[in-house]
N, C-alpha and C. Protein backbone atom coordinates (compact mmCIF):
# COMPACT_ATOMS: atom_id res chain seq x y z
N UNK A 1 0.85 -1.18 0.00
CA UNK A 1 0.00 0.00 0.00
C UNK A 1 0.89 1.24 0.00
N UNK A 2 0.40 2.40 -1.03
CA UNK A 2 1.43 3.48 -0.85
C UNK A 2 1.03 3.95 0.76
N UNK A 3 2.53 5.01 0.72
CA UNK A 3 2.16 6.29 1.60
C UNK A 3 1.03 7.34 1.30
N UNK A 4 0.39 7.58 0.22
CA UNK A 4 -0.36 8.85 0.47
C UNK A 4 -1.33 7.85 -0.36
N UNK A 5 -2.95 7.96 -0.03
CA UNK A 5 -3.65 6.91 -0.64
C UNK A 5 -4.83 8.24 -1.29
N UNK A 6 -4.20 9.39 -1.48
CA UNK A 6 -5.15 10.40 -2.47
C UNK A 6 -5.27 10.78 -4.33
N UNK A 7 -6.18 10.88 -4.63
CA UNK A 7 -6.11 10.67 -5.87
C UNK A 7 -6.85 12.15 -6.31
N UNK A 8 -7.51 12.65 -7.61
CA UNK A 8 -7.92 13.54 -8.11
C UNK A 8 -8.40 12.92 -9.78
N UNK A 9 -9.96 13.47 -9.91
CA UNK A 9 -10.05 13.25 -11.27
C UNK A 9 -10.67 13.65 -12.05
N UNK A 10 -10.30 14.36 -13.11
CA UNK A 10 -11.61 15.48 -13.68
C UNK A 10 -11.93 14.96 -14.68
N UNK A 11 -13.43 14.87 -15.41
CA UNK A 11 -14.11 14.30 -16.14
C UNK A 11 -14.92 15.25 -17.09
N UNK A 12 -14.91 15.39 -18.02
CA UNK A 12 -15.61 16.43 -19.15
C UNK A 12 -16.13 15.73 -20.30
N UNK A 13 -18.05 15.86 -20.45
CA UNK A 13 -18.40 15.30 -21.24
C UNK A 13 -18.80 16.60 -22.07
N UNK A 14 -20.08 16.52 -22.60
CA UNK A 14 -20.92 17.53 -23.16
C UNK A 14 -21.93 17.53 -22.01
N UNK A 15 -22.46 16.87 -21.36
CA UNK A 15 -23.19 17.20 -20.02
C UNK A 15 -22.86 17.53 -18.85
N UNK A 16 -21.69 17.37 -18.60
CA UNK A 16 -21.16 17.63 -17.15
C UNK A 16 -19.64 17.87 -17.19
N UNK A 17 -19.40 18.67 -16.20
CA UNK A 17 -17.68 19.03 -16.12
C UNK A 17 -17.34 18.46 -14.60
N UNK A 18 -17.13 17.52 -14.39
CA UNK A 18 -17.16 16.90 -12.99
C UNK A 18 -15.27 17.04 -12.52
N UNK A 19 -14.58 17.43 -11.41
CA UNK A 19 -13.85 17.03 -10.69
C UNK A 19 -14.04 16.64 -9.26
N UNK A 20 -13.39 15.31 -9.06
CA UNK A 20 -13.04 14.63 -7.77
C UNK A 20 -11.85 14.75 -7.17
N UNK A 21 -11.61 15.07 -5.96
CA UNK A 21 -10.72 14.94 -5.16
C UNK A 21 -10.66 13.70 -4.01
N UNK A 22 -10.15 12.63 -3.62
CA UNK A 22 -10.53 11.63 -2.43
C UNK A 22 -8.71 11.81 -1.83
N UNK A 23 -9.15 11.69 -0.29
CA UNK A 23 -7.85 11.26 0.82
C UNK A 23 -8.34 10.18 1.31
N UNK A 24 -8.06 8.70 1.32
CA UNK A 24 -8.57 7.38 2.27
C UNK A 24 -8.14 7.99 3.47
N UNK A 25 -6.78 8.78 3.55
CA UNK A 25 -6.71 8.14 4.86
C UNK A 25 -6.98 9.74 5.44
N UNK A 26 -8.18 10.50 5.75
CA UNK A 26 -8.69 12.04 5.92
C UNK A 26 -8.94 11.70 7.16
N UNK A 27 -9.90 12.56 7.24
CA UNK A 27 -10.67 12.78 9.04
C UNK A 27 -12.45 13.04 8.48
N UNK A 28 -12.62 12.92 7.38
CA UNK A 28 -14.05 13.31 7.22
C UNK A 28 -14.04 14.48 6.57
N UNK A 29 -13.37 15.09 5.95
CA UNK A 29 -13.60 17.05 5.87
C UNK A 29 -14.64 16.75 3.99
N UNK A 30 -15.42 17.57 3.99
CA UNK A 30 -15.86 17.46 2.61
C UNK A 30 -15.86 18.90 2.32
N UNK A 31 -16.31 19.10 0.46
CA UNK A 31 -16.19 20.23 0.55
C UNK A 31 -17.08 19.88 -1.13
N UNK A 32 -18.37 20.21 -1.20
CA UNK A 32 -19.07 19.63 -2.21
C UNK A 32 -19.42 21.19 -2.33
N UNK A 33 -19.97 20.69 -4.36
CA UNK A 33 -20.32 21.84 -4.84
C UNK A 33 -21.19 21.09 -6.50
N UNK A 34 -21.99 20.94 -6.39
CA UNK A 34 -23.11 19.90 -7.59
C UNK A 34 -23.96 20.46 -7.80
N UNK A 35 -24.50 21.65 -7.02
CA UNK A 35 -25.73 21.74 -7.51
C UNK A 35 -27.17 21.23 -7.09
N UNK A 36 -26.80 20.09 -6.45
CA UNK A 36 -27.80 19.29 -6.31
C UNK A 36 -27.65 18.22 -4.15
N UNK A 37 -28.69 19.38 -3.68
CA UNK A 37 -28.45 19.86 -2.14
C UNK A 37 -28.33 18.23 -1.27
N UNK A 38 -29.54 17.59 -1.78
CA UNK A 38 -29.46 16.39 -0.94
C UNK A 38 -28.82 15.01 -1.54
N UNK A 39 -28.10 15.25 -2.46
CA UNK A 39 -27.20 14.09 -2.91
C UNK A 39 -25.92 14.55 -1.96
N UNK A 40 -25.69 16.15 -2.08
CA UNK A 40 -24.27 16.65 -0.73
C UNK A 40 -24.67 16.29 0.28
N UNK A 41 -25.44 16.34 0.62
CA UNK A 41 -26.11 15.51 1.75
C UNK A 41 -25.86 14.35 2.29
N UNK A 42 -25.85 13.21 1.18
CA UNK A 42 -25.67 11.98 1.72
C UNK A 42 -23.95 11.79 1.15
N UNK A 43 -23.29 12.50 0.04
CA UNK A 43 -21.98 12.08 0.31
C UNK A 43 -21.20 13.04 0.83
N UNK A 44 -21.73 14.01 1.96
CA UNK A 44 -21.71 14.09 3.43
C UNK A 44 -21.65 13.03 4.11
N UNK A 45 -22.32 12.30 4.45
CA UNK A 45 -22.24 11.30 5.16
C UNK A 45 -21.07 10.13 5.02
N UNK A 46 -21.23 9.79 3.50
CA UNK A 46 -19.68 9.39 3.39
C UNK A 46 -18.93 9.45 3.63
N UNK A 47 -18.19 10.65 3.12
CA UNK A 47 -17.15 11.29 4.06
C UNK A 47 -16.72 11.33 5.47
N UNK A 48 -17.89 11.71 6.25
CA UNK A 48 -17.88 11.50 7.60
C UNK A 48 -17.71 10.13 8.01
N UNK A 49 -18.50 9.44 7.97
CA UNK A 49 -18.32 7.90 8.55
C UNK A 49 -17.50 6.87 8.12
N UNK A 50 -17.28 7.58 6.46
CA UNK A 50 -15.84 6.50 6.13
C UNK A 50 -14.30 7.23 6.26
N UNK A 51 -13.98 8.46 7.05
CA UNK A 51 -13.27 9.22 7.48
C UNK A 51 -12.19 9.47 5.80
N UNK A 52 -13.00 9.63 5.20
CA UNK A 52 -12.77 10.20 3.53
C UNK A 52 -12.58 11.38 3.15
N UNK A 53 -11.91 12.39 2.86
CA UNK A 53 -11.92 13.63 2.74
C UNK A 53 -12.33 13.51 0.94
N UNK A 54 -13.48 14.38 1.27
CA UNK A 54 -13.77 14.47 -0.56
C UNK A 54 -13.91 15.88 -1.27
N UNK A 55 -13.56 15.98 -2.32
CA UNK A 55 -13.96 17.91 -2.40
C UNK A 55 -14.04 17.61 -4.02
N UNK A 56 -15.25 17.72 -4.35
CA UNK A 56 -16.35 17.07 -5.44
C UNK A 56 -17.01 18.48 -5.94
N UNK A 57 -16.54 19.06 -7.45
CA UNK A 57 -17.29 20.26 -7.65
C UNK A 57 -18.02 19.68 -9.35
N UNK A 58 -19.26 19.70 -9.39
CA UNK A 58 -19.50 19.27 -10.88
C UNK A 58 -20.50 20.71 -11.54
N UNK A 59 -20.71 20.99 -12.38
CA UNK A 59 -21.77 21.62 -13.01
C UNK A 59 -21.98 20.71 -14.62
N UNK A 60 -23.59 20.46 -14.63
CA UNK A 60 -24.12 19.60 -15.04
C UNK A 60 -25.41 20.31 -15.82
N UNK A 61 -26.01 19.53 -16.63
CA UNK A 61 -27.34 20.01 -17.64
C UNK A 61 -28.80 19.59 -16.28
N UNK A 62 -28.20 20.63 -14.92
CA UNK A 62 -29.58 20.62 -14.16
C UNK A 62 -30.83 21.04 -15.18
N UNK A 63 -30.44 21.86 -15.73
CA UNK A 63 -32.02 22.51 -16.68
C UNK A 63 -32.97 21.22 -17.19
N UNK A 64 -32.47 20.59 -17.46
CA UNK A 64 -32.86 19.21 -18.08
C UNK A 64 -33.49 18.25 -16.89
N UNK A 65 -32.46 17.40 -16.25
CA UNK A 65 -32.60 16.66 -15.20
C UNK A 65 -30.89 16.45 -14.20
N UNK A 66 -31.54 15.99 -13.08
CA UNK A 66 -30.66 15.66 -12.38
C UNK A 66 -29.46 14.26 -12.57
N UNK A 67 -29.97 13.92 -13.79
CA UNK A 67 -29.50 12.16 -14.03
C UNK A 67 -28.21 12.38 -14.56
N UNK A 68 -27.95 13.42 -15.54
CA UNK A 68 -26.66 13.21 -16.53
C UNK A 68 -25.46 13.61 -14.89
N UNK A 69 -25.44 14.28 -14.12
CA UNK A 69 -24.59 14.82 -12.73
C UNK A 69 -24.70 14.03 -12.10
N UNK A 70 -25.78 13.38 -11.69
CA UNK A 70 -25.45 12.42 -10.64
C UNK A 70 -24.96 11.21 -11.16
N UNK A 71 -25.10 10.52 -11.72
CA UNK A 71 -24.21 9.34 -13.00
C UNK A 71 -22.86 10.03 -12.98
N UNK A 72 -22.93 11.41 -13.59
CA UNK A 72 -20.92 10.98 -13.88
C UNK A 72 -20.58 11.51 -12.33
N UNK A 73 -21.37 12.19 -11.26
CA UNK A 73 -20.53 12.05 -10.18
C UNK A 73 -19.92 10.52 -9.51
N UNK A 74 -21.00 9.94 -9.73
CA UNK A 74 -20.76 8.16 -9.24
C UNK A 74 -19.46 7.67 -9.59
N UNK A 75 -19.46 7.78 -11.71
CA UNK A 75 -18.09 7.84 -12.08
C UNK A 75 -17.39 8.08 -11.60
N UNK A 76 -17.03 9.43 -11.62
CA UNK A 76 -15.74 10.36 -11.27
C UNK A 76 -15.08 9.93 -10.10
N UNK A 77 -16.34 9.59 -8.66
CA UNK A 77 -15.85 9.10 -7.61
C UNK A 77 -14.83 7.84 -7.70
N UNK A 78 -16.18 6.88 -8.61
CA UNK A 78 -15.11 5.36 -8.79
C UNK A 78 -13.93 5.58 -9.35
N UNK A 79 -13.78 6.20 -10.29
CA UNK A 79 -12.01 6.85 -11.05
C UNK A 79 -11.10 6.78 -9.77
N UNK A 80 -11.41 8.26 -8.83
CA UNK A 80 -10.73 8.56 -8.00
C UNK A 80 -10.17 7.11 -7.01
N UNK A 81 -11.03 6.77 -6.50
CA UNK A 81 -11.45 5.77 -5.52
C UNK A 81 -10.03 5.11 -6.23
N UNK A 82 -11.01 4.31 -7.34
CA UNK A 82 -9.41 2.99 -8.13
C UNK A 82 -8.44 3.35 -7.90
N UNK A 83 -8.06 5.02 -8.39
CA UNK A 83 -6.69 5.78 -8.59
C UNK A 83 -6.17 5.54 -7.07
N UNK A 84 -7.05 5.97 -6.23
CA UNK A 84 -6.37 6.05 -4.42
C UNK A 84 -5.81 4.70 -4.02
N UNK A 85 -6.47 3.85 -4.36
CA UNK A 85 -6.87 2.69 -3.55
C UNK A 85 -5.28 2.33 -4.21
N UNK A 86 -5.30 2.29 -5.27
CA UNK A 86 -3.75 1.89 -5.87
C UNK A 86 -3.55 -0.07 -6.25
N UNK A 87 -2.71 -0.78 -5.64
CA UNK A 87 -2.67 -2.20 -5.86
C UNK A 87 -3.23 -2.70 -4.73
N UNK A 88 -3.95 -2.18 -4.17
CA UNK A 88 -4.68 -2.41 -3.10
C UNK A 88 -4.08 -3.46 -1.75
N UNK A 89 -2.94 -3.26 -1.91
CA UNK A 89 -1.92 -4.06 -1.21
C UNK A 89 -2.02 -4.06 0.61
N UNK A 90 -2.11 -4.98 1.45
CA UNK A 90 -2.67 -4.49 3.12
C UNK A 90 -4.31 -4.52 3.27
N UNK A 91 -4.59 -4.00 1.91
CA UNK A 91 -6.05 -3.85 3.25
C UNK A 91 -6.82 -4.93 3.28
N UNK A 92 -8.06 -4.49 3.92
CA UNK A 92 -8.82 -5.77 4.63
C UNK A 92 -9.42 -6.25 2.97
N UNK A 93 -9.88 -5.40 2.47
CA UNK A 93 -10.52 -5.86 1.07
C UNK A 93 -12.07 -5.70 1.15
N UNK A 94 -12.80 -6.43 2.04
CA UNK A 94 -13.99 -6.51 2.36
C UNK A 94 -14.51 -5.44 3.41
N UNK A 95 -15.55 -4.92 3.32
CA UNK A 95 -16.12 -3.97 3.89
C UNK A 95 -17.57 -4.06 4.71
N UNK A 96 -18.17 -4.26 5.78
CA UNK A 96 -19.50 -3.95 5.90
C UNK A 96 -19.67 -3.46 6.97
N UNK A 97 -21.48 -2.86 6.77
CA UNK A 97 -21.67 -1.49 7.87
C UNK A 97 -23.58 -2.06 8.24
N UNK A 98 -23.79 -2.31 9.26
CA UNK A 98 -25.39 -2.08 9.69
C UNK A 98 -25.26 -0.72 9.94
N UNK A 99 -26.52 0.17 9.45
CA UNK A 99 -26.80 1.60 10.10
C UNK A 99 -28.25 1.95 10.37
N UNK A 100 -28.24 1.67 11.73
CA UNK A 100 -29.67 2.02 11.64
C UNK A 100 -30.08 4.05 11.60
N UNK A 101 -31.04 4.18 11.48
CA UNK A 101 -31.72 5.85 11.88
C UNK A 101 -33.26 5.77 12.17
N UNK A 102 -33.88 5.94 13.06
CA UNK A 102 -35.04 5.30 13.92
C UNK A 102 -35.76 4.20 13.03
N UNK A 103 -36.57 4.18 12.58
CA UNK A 103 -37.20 3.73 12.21
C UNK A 103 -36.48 2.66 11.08
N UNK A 104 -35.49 2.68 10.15
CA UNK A 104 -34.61 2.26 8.66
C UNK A 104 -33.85 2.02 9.45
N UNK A 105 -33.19 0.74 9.02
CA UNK A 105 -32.00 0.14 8.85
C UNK A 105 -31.44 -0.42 7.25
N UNK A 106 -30.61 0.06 6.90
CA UNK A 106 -29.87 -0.62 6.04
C UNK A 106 -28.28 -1.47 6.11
N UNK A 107 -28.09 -2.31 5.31
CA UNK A 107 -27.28 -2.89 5.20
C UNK A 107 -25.96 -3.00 3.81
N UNK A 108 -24.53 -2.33 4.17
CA UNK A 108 -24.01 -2.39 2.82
C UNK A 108 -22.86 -3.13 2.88
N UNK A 109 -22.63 -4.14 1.81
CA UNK A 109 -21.25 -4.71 1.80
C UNK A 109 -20.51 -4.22 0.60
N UNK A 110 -19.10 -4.39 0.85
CA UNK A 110 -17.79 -4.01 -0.31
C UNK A 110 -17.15 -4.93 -0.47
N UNK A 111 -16.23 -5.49 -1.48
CA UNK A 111 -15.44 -6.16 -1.93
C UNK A 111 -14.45 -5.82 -2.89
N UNK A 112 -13.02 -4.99 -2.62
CA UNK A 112 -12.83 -4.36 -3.20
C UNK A 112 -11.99 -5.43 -4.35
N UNK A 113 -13.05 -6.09 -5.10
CA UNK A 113 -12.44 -7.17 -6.05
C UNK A 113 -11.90 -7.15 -7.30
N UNK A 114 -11.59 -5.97 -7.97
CA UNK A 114 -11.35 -5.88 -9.01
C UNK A 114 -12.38 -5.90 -9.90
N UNK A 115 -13.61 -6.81 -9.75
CA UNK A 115 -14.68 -7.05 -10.38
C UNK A 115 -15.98 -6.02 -10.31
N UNK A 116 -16.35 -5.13 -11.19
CA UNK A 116 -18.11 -4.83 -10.95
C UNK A 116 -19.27 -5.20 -10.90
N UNK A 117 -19.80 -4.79 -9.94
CA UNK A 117 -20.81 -6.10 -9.49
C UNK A 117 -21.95 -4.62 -8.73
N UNK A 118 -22.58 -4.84 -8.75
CA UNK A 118 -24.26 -4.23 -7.70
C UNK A 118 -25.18 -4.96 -7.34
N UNK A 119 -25.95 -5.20 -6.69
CA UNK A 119 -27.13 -5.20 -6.02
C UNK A 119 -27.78 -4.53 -5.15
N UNK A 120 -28.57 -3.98 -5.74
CA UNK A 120 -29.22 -2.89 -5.28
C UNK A 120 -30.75 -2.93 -4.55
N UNK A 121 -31.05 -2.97 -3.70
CA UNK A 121 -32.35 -3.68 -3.39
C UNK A 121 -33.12 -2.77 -2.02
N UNK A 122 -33.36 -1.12 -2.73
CA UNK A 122 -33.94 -0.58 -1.82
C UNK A 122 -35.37 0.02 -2.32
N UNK A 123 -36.26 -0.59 -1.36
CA UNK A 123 -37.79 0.00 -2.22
C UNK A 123 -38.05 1.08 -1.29
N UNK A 124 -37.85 2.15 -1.83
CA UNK A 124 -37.99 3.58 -1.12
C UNK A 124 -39.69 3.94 -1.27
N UNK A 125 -39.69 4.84 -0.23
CA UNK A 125 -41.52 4.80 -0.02
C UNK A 125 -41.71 6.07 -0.54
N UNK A 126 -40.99 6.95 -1.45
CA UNK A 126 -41.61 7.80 -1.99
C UNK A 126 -40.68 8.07 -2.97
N UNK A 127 -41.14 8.68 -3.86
CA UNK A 127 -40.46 9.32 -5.10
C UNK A 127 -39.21 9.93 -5.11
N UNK A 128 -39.54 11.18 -4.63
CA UNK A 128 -38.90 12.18 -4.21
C UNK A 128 -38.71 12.65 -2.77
N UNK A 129 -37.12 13.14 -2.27
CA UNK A 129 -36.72 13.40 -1.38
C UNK A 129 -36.13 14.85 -1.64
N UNK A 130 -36.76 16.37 -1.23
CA UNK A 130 -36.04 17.41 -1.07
C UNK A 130 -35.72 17.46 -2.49
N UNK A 131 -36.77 17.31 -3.31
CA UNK A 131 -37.45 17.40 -4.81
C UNK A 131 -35.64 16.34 -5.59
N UNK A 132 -35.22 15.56 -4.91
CA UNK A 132 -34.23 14.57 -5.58
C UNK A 132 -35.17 13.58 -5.63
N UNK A 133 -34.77 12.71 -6.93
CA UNK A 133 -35.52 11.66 -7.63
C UNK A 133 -35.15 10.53 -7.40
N UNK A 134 -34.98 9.93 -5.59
CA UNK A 134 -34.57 8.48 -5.82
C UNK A 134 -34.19 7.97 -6.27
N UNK A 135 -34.44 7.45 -7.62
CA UNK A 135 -34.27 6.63 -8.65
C UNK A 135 -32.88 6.33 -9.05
N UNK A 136 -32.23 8.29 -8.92
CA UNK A 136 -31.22 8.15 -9.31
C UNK A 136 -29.85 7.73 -8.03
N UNK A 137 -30.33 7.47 -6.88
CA UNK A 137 -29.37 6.72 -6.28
C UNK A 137 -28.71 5.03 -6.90
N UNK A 138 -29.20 4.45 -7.57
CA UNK A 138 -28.90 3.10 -8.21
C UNK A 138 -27.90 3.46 -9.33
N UNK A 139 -28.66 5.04 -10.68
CA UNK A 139 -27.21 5.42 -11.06
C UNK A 139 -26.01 6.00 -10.88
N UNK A 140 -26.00 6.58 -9.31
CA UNK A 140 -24.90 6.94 -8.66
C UNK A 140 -23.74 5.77 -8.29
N UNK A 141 -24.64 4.95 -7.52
CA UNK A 141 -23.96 3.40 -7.32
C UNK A 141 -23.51 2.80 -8.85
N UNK A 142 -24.33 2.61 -9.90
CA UNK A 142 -23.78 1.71 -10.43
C UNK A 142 -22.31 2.19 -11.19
N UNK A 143 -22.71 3.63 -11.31
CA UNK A 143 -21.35 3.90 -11.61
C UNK A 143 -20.09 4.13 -11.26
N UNK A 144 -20.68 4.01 -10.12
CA UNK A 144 -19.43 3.85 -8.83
C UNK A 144 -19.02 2.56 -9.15
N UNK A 145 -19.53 1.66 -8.86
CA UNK A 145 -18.66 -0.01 -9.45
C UNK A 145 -18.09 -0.26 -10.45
N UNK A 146 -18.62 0.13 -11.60
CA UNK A 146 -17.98 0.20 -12.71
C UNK A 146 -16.58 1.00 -12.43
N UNK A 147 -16.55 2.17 -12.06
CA UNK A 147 -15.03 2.36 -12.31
C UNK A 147 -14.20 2.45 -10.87
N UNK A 148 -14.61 2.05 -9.86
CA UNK A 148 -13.95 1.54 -9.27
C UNK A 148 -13.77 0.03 -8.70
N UNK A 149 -14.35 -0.71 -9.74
CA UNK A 149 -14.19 -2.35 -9.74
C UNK A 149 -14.18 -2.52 -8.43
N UNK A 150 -15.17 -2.05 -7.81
CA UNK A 150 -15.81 -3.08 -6.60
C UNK A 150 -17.30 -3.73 -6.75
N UNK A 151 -17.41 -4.92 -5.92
CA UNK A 151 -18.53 -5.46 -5.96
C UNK A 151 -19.38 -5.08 -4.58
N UNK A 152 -20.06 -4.29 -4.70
CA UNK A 152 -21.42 -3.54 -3.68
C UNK A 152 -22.32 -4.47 -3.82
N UNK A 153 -22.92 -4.34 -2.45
CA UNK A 153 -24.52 -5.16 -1.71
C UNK A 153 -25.13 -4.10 -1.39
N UNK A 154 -26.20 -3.20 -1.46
CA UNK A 154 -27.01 -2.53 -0.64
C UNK A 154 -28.17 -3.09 -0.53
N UNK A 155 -28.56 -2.82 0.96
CA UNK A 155 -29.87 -4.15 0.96
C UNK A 155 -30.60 -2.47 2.59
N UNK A 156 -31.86 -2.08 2.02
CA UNK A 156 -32.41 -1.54 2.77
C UNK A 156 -33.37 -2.35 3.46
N UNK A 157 -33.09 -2.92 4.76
CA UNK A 157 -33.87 -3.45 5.52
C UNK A 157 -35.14 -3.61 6.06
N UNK A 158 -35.23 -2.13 6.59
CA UNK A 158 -36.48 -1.80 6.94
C UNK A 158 -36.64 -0.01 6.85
N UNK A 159 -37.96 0.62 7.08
CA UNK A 159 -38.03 1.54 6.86
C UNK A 159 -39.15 2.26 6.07
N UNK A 160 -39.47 3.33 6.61
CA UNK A 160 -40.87 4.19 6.09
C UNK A 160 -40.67 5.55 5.75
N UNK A 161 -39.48 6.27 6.12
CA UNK A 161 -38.97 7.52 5.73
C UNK A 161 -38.06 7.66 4.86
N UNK A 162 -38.60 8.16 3.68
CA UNK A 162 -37.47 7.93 2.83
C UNK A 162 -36.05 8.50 2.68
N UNK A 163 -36.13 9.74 3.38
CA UNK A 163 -35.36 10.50 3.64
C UNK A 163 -34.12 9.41 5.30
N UNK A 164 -34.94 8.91 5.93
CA UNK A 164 -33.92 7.68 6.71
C UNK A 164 -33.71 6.80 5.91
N UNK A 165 -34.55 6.19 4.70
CA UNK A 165 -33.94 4.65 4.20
C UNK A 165 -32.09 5.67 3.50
N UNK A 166 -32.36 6.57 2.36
CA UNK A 166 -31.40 7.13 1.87
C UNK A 166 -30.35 7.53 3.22
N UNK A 167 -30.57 7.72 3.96
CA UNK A 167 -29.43 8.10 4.81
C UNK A 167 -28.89 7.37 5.14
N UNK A 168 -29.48 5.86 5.77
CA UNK A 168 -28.68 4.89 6.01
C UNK A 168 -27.94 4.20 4.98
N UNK A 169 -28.72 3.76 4.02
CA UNK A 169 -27.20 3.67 3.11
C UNK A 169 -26.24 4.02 2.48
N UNK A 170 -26.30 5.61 2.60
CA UNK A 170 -25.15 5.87 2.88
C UNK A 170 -24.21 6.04 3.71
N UNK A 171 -24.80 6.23 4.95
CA UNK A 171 -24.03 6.37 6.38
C UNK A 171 -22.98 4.64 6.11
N UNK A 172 -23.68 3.47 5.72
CA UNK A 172 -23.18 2.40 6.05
C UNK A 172 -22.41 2.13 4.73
N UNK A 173 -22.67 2.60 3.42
CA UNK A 173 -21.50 2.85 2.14
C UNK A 173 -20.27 3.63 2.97
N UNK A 174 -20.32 4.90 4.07
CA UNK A 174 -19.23 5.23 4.33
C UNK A 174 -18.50 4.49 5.09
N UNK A 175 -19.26 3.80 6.18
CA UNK A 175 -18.81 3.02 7.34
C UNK A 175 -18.24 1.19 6.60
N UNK A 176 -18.87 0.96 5.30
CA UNK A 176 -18.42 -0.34 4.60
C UNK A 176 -16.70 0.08 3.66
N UNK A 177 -16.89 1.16 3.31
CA UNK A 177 -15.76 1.66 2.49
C UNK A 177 -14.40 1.53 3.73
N UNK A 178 -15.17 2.42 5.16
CA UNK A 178 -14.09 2.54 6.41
C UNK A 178 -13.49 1.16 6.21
N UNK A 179 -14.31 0.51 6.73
CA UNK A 179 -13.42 -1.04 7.15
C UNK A 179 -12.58 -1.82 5.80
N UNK A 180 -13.18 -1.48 4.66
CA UNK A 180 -12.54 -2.55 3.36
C UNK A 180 -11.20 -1.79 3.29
N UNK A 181 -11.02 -0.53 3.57
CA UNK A 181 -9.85 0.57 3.20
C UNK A 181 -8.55 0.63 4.05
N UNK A 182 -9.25 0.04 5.31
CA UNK A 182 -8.17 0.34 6.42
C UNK A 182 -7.34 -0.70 6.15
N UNK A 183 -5.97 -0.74 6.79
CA UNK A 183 -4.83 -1.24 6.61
C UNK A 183 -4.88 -2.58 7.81
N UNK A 184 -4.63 -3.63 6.64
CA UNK A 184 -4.09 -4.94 8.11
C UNK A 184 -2.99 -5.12 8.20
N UNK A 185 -2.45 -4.56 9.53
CA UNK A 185 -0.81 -4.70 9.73
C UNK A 185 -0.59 -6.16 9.76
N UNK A 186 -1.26 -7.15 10.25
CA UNK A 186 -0.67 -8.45 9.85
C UNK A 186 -0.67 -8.97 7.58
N UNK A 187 -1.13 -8.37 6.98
CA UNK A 187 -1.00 -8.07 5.71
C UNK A 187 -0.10 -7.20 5.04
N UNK A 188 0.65 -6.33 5.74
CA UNK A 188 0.95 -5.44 5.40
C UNK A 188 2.14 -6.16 4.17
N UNK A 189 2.40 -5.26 2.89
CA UNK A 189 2.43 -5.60 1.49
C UNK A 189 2.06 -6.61 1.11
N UNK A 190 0.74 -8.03 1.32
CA UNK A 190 0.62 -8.63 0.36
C UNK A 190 -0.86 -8.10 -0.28
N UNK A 191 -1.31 -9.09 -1.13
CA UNK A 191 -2.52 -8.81 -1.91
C UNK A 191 -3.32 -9.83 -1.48
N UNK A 192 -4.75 -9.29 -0.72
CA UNK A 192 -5.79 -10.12 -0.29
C UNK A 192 -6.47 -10.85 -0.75
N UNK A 193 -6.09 -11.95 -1.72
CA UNK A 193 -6.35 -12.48 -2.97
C UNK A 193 -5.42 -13.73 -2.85
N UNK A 194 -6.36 -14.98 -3.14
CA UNK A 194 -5.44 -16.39 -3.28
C UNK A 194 -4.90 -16.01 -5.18
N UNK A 195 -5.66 -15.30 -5.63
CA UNK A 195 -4.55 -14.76 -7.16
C UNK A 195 -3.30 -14.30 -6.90
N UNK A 196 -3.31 -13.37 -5.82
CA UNK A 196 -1.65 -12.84 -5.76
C UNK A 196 -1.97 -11.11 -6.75
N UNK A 197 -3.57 -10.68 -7.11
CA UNK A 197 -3.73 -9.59 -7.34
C UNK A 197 -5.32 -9.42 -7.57
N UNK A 198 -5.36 -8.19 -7.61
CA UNK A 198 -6.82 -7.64 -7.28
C UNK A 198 -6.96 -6.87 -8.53
């Protein structure tokens, strides 16, 4: 595993001008700028609970919809993420987080396998949250796996507020990322893999 596990990555389509910044090994500090209030919101929470420093500025075709920004933010993140994470050498590899918030519990696992993979399995009880479109949390995730070749579980348990089901999985995406990221000093330089690479 290197010494500095931070990366940076800017992304320019015709819909969006996205840059990412990630530190694995931060204290939580974020510093978002999208456009779009309650997606900062929940990767707020990221940050915080997976002690991630992120500083994420995109401007995107809001006039239109919220989908083309939140998709390549997912991207941009997974870029960064791969770039940080490096040969992924030491860490635990695997990640998971229960989070409850009164009423919701969700559940998320990581595998930081080289492979992309999702399952996504949250039936949210309303549409819209703080006029954000649900929906598009699955294309935030999926594009997060794709380019940072991990295999994600999100499994929303229970729950009637939609505004708690969304919080908990992300609170427990930050708290699943914490544990897969951190360093096992009894590992320290091999690869967590009977391959010999990730």
């Amino acid at each position: 595993m290197t010494d500095s596990r931070s990366a940076s990555v800017e992304r320019n389509t015709l819909e969006t001008q996205i840059t990412v910044a990630v530190n694995l090994d931060g204290s939580g500090e974020c510093r978002l700028d999208t456009g779009i209030p309650f997606l900062e919101h929940m990767l707020d929470q990221v940050a915080r609970h997976g002690l991630i420093d992120l500083d994420i500025t995109a401007k995107g075709d809001l006039h239109i919809d919220a989908h083309h920004t939140v998709e390549d933010i997912g991207i941009t993140l997974g870029q960064a993420m791969a770039k940080a994470v490096g040969d992924k050498k030491g860490i635990n590899r695997y990640g998971h987080s229960y989070v409850p918030l009164d009423e919701a519990l969700s559940r998320v696992v990581v595998d930081f396998s080289g492979r992309p993979g999702l399952e996504f399995h949250v039936d949210f009880t309303r549409a819209q949250v703080g006029g954000f479109d649900v929906d598009l949390f699955i294309e935030f995730f999926q594009g997060f796996v794709n380019h940072a070749a991990v295999t994600l579980h999100i499994d929303n348990l229970r729950g009637h507020n939609s505004h708690h089901q969304a919080e908990t999985v992300f609170k427990a995406f930050g708290r699943a990322l914490r544990m897969a990221l951190t360093a096992d000093p009894r590992a320290a330089g091999t690869t967590p893999s009977t391959k010999g690479v990730l």
